[in-house]
C-alpha atoms as a PDB file:
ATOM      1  CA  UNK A   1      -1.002  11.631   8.739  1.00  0.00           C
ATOM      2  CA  UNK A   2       0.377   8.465   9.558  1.00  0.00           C
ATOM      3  CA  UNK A   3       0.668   4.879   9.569  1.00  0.00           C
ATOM      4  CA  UNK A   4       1.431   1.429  11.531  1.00  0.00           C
ATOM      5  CA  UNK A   5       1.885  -2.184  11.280  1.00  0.00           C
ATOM      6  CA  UNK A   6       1.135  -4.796  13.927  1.00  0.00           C
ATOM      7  CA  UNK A   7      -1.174  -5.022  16.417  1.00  0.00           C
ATOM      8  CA  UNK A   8      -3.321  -1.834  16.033  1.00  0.00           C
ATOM      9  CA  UNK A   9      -3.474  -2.045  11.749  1.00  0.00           C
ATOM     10  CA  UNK A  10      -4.483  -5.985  12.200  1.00  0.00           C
ATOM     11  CA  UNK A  11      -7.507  -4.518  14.671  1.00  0.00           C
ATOM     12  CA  UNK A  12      -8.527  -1.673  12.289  1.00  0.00           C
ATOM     13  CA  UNK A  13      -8.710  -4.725   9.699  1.00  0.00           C
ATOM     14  CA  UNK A  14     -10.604  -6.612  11.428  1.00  0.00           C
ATOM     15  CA  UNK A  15     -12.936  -3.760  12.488  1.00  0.00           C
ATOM     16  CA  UNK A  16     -13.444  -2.710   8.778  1.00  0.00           C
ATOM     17  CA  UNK A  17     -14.246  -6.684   7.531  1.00  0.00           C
ATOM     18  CA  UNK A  18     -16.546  -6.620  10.284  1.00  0.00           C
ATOM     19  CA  UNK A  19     -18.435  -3.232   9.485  1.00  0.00           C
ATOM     20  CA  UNK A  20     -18.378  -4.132   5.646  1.00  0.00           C
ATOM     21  CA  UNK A  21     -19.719  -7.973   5.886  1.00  0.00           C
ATOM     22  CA  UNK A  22     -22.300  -6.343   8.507  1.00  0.00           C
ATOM     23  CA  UNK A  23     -23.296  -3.051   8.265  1.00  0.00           C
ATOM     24  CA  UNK A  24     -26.324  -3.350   9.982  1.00  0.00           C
ATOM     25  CA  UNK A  25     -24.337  -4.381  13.067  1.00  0.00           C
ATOM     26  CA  UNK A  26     -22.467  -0.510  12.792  1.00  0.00           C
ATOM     27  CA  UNK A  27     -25.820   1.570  12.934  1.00  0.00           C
ATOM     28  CA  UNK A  28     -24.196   4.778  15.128  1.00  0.00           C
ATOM     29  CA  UNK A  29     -20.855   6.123  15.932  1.00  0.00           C
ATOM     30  CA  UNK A  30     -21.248   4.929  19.533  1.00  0.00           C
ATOM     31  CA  UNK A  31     -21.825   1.179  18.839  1.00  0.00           C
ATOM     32  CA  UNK A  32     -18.721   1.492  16.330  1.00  0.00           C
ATOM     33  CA  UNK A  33     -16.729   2.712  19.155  1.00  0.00           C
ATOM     34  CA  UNK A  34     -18.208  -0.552  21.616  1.00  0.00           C
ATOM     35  CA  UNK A  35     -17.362  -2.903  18.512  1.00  0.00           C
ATOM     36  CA  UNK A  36     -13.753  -1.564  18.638  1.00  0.00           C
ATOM     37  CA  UNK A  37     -13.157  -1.947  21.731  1.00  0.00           C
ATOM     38  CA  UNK A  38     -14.659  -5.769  21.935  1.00  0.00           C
ATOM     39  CA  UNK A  39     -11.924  -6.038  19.291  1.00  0.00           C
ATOM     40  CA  UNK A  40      -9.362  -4.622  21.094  1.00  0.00           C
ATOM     41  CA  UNK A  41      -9.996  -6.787  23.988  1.00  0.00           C
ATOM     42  CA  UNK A  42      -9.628  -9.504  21.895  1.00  0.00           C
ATOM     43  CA  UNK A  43      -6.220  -8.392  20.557  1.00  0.00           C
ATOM     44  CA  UNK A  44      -4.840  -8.026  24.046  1.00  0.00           C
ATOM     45  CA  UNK A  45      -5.636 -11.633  25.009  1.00  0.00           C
ATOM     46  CA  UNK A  46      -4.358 -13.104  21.765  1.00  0.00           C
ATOM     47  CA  UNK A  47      -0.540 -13.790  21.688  1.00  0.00           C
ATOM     48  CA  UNK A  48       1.019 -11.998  18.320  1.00  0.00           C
ATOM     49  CA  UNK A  49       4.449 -12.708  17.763  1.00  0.00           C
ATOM     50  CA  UNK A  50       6.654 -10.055  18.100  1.00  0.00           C
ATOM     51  CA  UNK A  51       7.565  -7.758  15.173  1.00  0.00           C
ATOM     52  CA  UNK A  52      11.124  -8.017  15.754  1.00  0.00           C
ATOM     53  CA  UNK A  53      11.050 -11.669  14.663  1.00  0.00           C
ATOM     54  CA  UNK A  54       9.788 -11.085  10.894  1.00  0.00           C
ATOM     55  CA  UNK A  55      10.526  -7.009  10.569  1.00  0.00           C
ATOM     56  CA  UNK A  56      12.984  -5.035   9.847  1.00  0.00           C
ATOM     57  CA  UNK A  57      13.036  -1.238  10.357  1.00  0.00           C
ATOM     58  CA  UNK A  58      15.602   0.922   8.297  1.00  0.00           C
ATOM     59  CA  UNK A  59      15.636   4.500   9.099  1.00  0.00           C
ATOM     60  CA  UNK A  60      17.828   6.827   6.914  1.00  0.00           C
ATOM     61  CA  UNK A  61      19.723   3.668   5.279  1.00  0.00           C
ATOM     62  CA  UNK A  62      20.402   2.545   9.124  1.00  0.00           C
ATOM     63  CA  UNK A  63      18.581  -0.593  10.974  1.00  0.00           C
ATOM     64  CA  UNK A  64      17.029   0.479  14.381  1.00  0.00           C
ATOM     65  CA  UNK A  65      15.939  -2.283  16.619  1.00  0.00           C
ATOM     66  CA  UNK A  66      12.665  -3.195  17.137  1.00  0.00           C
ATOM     67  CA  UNK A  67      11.943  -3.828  21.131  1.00  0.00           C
ATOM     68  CA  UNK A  68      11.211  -7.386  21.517  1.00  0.00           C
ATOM     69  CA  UNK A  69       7.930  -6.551  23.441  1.00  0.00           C
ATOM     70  CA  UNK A  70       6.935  -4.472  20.009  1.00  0.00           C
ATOM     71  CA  UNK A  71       3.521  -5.206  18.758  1.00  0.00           C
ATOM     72  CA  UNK A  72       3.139  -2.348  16.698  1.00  0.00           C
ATOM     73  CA  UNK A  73       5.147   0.266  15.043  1.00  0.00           C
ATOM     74  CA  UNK A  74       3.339   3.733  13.750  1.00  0.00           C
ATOM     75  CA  UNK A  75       5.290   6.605  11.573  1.00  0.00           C
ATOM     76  CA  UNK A  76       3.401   9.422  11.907  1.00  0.00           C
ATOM     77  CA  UNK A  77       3.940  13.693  11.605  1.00  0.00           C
ATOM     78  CA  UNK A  78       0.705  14.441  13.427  1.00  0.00           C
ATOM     79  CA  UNK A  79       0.489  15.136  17.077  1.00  0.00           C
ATOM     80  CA  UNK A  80      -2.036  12.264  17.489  1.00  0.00           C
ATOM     81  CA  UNK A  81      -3.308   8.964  15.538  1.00  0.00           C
ATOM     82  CA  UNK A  82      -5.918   6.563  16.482  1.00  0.00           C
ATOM     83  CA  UNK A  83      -8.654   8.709  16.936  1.00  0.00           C
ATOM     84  CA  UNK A  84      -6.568  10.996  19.002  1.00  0.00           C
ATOM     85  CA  UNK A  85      -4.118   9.266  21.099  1.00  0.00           C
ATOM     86  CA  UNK A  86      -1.272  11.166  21.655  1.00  0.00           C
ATOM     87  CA  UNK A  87       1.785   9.145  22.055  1.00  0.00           C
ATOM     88  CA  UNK A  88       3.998  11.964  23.746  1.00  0.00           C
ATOM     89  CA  UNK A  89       1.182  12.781  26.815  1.00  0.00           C
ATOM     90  CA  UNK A  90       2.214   8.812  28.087  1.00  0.00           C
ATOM     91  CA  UNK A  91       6.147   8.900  27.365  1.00  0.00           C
ATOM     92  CA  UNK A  92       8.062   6.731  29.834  1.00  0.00           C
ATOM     93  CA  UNK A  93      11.267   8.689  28.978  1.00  0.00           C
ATOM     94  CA  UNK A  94      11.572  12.303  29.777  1.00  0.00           C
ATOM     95  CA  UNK A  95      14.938  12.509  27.616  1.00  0.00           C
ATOM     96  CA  UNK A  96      12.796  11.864  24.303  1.00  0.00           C
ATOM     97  CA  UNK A  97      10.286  14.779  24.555  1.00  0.00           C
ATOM     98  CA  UNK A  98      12.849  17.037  26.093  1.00  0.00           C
ATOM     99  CA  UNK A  99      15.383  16.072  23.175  1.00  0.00           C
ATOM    100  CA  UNK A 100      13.299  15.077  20.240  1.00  0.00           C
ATOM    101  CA  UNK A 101       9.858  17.271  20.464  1.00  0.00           C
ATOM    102  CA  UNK A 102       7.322  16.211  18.351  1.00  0.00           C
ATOM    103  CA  UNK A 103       6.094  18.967  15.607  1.00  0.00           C
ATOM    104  CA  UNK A 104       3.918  19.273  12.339  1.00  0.00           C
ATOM    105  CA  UNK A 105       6.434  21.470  10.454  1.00  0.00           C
ATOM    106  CA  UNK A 106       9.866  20.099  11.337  1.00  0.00           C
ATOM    107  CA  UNK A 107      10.012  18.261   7.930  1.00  0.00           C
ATOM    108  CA  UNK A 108      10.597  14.982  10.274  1.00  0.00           C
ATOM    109  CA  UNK A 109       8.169  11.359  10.969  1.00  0.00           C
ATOM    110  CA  UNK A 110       8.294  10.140  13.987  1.00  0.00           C
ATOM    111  CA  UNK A 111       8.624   6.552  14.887  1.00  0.00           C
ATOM    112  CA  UNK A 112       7.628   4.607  17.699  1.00  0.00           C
ATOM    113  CA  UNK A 113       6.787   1.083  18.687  1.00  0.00           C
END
């Protein structure tokens, strides 16, 4: 379970308005999948302002900073989101998984932007 603001919630939005105003454009799981990724194409060439200029994120009563390149942050205790992305397989930093491994059952969320 989990959940995000930014970038990837504003596309699921859009995605839902879009299968709800027109169903008949959503008739199979495949087309869903080709109308959510003309979406996301479109969010990548749109400019968003960055989160770190109207959010703040408090984590046990202390603020964290919010990389000014952020266009998304997602709290999550599940190995995966977004039909199953998994944010730890693309790390950039090999201190965070070897320090801080994600798991289901160690009664902590896990944050990233």
């Amino acid at each position: 379970n989990y959940f995000s603001i930014g970038i990837d919630s504003k596309m699921l939005l859009d995605f839902d308005t879009l299968r709800k105003t027109h169903p008949e454009l959503f008739p199979h799981r495949l087309v869903n999948y080709g109308w959510y990724g003309l979406i996301g194409l479109k969010s990548m060439v749109k400019k968003y302002k960055p989160l770190s200029q109207f959010t703040t994120l408090l984590v046990d009563g202390k603020e964290i900073e919010i990389p000014s390149k952020a266009r998304a942050i997602v709290c999550l205790n599940i190995p995966s989101y977004s039909g199953g992305t998994n944010p730890w397989a693309n790390c950039r930093n090999p201190d965070v998984i070897e320090k801080t491994p994600q798991s289901i059952c160690d009664g902590t969320i896990e944050i990233f932007a």
